[in-house]
N, C-alpha and C. Protein backbone atom coordinates (compact mmCIF):
# COMPACT_ATOMS: atom_id res chain seq x y z
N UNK A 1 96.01 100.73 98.10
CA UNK A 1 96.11 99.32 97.86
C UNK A 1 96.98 98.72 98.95
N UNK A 2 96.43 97.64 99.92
CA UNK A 2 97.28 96.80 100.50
C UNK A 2 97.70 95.70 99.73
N UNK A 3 98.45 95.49 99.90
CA UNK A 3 98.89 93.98 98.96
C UNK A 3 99.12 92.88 99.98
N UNK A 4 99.01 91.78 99.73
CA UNK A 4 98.94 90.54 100.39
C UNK A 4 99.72 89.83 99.91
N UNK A 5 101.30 90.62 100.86
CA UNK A 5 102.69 90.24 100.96
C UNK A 5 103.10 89.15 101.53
N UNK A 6 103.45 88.10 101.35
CA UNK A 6 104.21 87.16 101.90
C UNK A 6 105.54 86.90 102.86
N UNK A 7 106.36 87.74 101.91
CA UNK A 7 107.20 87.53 102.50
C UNK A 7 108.55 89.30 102.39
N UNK A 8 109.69 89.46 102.44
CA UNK A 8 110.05 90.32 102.65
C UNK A 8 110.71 90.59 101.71
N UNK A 9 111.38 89.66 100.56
CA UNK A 9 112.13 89.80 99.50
C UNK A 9 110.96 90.06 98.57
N UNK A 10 109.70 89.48 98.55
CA UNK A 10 108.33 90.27 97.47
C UNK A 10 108.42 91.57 97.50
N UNK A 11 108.45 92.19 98.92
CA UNK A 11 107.60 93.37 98.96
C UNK A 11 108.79 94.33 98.67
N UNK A 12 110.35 94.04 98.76
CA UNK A 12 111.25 94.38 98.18
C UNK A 12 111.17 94.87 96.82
N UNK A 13 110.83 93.86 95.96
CA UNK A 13 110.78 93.57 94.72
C UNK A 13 109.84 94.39 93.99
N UNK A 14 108.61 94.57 94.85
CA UNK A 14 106.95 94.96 94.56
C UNK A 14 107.59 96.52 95.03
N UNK A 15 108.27 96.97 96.00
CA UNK A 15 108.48 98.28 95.72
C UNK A 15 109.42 98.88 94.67
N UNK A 16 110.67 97.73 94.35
CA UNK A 16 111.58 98.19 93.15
C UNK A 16 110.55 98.70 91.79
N UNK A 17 109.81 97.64 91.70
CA UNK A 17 109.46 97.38 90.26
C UNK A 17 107.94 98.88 90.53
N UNK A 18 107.99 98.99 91.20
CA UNK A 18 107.06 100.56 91.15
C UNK A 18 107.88 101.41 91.16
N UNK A 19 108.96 101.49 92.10
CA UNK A 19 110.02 102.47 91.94
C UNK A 19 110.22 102.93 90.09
N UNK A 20 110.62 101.73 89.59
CA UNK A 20 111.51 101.51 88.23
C UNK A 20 110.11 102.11 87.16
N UNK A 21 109.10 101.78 87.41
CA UNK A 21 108.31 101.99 86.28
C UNK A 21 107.28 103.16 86.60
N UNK A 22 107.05 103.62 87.83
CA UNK A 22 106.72 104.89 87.90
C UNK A 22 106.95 105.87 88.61
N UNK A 23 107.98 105.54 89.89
CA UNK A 23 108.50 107.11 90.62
C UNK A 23 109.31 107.51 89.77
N UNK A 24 110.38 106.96 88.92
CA UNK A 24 111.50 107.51 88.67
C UNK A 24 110.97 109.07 87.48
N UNK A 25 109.69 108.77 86.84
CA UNK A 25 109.10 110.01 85.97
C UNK A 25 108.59 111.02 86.72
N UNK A 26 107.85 110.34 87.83
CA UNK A 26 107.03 111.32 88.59
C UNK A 26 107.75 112.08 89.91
N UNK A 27 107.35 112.63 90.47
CA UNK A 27 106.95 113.60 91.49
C UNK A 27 106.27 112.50 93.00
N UNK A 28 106.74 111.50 93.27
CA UNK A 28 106.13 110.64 94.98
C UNK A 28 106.72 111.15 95.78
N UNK A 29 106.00 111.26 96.72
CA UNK A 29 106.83 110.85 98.20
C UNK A 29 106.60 109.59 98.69
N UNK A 30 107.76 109.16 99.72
CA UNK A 30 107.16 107.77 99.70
C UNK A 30 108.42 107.15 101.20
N UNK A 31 107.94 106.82 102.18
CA UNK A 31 108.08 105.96 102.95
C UNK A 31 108.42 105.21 103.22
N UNK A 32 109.57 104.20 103.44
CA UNK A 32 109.57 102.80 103.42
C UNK A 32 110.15 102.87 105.23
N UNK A 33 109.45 101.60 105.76
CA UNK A 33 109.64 100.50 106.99
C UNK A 33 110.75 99.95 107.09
N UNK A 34 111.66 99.90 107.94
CA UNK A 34 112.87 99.10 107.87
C UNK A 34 113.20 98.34 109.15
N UNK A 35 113.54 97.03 109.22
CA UNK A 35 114.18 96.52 110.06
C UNK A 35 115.13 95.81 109.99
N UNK A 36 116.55 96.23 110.48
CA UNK A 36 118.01 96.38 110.19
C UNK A 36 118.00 96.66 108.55
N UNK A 37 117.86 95.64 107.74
CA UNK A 37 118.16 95.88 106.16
C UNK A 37 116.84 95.38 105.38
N UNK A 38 116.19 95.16 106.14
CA UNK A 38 114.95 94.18 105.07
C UNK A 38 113.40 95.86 105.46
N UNK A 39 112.82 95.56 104.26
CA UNK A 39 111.83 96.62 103.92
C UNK A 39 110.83 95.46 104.89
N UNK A 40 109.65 96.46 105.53
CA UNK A 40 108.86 95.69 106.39
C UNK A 40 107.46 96.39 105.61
N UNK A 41 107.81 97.43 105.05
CA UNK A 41 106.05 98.34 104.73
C UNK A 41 107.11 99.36 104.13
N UNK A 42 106.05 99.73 103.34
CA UNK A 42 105.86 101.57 102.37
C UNK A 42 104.47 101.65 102.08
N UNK A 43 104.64 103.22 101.92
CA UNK A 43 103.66 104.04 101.43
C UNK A 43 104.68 105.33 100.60
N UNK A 44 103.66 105.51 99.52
CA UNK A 44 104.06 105.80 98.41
C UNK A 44 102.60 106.80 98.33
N UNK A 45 102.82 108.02 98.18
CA UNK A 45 102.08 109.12 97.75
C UNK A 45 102.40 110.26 97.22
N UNK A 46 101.35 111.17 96.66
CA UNK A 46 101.22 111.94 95.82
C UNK A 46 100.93 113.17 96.54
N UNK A 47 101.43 114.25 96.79
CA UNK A 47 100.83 115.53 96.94
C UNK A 47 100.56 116.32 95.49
N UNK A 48 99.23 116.63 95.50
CA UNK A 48 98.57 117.45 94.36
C UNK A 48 98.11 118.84 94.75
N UNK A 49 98.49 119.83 94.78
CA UNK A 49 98.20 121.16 95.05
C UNK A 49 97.50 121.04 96.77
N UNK A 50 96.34 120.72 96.66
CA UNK A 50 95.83 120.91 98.24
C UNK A 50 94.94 119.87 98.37
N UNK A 51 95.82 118.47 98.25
CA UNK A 51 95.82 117.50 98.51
C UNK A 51 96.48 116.14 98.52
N UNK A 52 96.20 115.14 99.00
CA UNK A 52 96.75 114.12 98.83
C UNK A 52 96.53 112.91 98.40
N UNK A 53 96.90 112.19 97.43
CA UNK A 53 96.64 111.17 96.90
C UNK A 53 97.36 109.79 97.25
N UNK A 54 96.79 108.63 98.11
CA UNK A 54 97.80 107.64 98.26
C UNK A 54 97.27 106.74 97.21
N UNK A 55 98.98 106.36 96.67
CA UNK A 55 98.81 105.28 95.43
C UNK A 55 99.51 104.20 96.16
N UNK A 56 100.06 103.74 96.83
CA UNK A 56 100.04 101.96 97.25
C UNK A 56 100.79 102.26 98.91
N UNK A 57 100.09 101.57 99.63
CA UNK A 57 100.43 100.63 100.78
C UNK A 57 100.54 99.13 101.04
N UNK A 58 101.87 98.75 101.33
CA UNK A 58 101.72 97.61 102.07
C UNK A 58 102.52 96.93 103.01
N UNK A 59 102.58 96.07 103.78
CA UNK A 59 103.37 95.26 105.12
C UNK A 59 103.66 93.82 104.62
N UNK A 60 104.62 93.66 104.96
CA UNK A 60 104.72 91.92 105.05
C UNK A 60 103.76 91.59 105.48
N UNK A 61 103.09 90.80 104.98
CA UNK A 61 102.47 89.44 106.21
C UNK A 61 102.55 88.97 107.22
N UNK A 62 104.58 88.66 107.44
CA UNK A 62 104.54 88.08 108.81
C UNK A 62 104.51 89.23 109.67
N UNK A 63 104.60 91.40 109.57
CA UNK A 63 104.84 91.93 110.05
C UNK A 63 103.31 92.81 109.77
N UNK A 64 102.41 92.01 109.51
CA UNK A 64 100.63 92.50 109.84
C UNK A 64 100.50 92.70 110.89
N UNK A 65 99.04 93.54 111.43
CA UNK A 65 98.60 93.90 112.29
C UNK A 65 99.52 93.95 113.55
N UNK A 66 100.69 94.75 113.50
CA UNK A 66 101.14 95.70 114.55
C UNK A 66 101.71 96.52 113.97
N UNK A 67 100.75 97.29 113.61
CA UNK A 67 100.68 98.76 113.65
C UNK A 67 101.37 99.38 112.71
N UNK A 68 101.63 98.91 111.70
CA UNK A 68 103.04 99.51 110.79
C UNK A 68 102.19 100.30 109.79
N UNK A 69 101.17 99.50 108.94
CA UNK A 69 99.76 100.23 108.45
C UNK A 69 99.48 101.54 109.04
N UNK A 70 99.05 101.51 110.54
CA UNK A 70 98.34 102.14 110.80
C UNK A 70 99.86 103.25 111.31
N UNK A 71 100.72 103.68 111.23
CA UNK A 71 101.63 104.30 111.75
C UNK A 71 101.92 105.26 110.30
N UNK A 72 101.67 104.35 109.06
CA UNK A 72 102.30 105.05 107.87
C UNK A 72 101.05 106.41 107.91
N UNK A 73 99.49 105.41 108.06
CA UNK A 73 98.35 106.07 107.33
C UNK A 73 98.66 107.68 108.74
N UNK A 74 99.18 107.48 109.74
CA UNK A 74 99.08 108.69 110.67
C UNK A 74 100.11 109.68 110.77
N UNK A 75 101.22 109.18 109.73
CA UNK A 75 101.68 109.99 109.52
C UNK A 75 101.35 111.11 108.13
N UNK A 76 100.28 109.87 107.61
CA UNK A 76 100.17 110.73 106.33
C UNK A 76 98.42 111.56 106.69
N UNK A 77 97.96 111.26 107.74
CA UNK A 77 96.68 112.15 108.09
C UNK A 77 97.32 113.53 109.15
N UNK A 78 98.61 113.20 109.30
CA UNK A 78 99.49 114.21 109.96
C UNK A 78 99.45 115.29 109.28
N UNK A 79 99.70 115.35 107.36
CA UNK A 79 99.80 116.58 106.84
C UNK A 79 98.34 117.89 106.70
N UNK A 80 97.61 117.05 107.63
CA UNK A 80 96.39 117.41 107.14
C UNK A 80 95.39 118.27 106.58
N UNK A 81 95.73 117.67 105.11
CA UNK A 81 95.42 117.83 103.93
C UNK A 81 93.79 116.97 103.53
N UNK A 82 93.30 116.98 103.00
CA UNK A 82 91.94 116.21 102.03
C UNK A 82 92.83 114.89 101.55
N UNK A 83 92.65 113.66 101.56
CA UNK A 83 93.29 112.28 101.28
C UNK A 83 92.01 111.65 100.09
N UNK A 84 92.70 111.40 98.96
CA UNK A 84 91.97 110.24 97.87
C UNK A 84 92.74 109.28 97.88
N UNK A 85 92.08 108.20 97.81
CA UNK A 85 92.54 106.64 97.29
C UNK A 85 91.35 105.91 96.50
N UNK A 86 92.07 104.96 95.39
CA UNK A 86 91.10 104.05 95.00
C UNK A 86 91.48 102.41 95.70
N UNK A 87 90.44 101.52 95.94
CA UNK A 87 90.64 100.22 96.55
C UNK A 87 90.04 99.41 96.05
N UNK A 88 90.58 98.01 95.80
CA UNK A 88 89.84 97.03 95.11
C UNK A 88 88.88 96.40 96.51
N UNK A 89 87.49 96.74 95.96
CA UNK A 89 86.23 96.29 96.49
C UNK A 89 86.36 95.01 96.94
N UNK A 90 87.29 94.21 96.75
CA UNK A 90 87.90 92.36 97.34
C UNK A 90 88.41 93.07 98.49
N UNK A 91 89.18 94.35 98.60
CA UNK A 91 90.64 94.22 99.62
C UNK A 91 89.76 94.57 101.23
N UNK A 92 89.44 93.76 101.54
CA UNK A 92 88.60 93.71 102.88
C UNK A 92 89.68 94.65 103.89
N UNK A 93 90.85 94.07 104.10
CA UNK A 93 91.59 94.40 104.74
C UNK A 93 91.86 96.37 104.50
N UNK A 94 92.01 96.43 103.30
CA UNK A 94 91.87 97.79 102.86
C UNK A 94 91.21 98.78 103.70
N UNK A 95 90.12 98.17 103.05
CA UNK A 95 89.18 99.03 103.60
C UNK A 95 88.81 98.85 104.79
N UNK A 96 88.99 98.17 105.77
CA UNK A 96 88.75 98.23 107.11
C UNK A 96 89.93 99.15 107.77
N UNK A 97 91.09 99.56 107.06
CA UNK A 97 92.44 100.11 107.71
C UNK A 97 91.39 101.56 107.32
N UNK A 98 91.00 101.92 106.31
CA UNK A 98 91.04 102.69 105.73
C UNK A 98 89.69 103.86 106.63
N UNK A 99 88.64 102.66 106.68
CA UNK A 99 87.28 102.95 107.30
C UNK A 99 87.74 103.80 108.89
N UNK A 100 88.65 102.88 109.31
CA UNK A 100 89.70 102.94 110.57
C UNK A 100 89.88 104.81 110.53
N UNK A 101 90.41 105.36 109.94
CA UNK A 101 91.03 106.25 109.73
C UNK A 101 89.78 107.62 109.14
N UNK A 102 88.65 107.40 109.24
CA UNK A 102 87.38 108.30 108.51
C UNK A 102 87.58 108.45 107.24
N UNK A 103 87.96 107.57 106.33
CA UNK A 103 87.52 107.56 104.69
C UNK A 103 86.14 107.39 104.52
N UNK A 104 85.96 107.56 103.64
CA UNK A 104 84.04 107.35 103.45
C UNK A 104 84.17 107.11 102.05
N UNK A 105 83.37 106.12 101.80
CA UNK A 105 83.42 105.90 99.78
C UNK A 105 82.39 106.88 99.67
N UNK A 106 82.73 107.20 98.36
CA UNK A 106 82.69 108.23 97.30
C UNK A 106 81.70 108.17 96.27
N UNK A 107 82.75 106.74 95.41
CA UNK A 107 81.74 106.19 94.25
C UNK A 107 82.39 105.26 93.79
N UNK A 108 81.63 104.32 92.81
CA UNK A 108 82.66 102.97 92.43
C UNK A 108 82.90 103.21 91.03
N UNK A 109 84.22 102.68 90.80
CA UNK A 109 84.58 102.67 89.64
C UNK A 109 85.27 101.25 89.10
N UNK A 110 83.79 101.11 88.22
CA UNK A 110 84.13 99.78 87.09
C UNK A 110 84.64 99.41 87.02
N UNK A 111 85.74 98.28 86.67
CA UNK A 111 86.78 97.60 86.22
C UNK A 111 88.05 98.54 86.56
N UNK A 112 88.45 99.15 87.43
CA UNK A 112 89.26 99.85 87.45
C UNK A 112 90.98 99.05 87.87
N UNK A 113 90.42 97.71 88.22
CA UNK A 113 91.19 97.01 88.40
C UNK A 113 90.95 95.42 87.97
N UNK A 114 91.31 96.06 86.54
CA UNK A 114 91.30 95.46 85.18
C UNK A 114 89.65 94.30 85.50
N UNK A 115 89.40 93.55 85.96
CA UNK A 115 87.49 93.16 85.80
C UNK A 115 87.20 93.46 86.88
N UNK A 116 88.23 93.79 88.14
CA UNK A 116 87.81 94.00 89.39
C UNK A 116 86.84 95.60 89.69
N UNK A 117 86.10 96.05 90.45
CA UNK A 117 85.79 97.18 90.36
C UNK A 117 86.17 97.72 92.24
N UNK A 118 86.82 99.44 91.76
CA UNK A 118 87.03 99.51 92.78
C UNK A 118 86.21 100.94 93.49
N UNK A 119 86.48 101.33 94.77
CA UNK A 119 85.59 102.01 95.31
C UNK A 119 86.91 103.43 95.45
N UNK A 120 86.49 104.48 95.30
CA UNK A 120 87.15 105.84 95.31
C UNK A 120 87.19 105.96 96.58
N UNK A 121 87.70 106.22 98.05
CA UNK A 121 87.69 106.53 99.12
C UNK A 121 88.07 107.94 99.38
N UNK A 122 87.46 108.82 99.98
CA UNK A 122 88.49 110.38 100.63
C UNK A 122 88.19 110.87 102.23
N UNK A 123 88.81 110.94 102.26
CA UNK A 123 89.21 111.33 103.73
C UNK A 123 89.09 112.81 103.86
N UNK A 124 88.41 113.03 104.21
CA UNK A 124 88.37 114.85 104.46
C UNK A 124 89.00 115.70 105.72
N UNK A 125 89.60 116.69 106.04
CA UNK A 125 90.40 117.38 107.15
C UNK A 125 88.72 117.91 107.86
């Protein structure tokens, strides 16, 4: 998931409130972008036995398209491992980072984002 961040205190906020309600149970690894004190991008993933699962990416807005996306996704095609993600079928941007990188959809899944339906992506080594 890219999210369509505004500004730098959101994406702050948008990583706390994932932090708070689901790393703190689980097992992530996870990434964050920094410039001097303000978060610019994270990525947040899952290693599952002999593979990898990314559950959210995203950048500020004003700090889009240079390269911060594409720096997280190469460090994480670095482990190289087999990569799953799901993407909401709207997130154009998504999936063009994603296409970027040799994901190939999979299959779609229904409402997976709540009426939205999204597309399974994997990346194979």
């Amino acid at each position: 998931m890219i999210s369509e961040i505004k500004d730098i205190s959101l994406i702050e906020d948008i990583f706390k409130k994932i932090f708070d309600q689901e790393l703190k149970t689980t097992i992530y690894s996870k990434i964050v972008v920094y410039k001097e004190k303000n978060i610019l991008g994270f990525m947040i993933y899952d290693l599952i036995y002999d593979r990898i699962e990314l559950e959210y990416i995203g950048v500020v807005e004003e700090y889009q398209n240079k390269k911060i996306a594409s720096k997280l996704m190469g460090y994480l095609i670095n482990i190289n491992l087999p990569i799953s993600l799901e993407v909401n079928i709207n997130n154009v941007k998504a999936i063009n980072l994603y296409t970027k990188y040799n994901f190939k959809k999979v299959s779609l899944r229904k409402n997976y984002y709540n009426n939205d339906d999204a597309y399974l992506m994997i990346r194979e080594v």
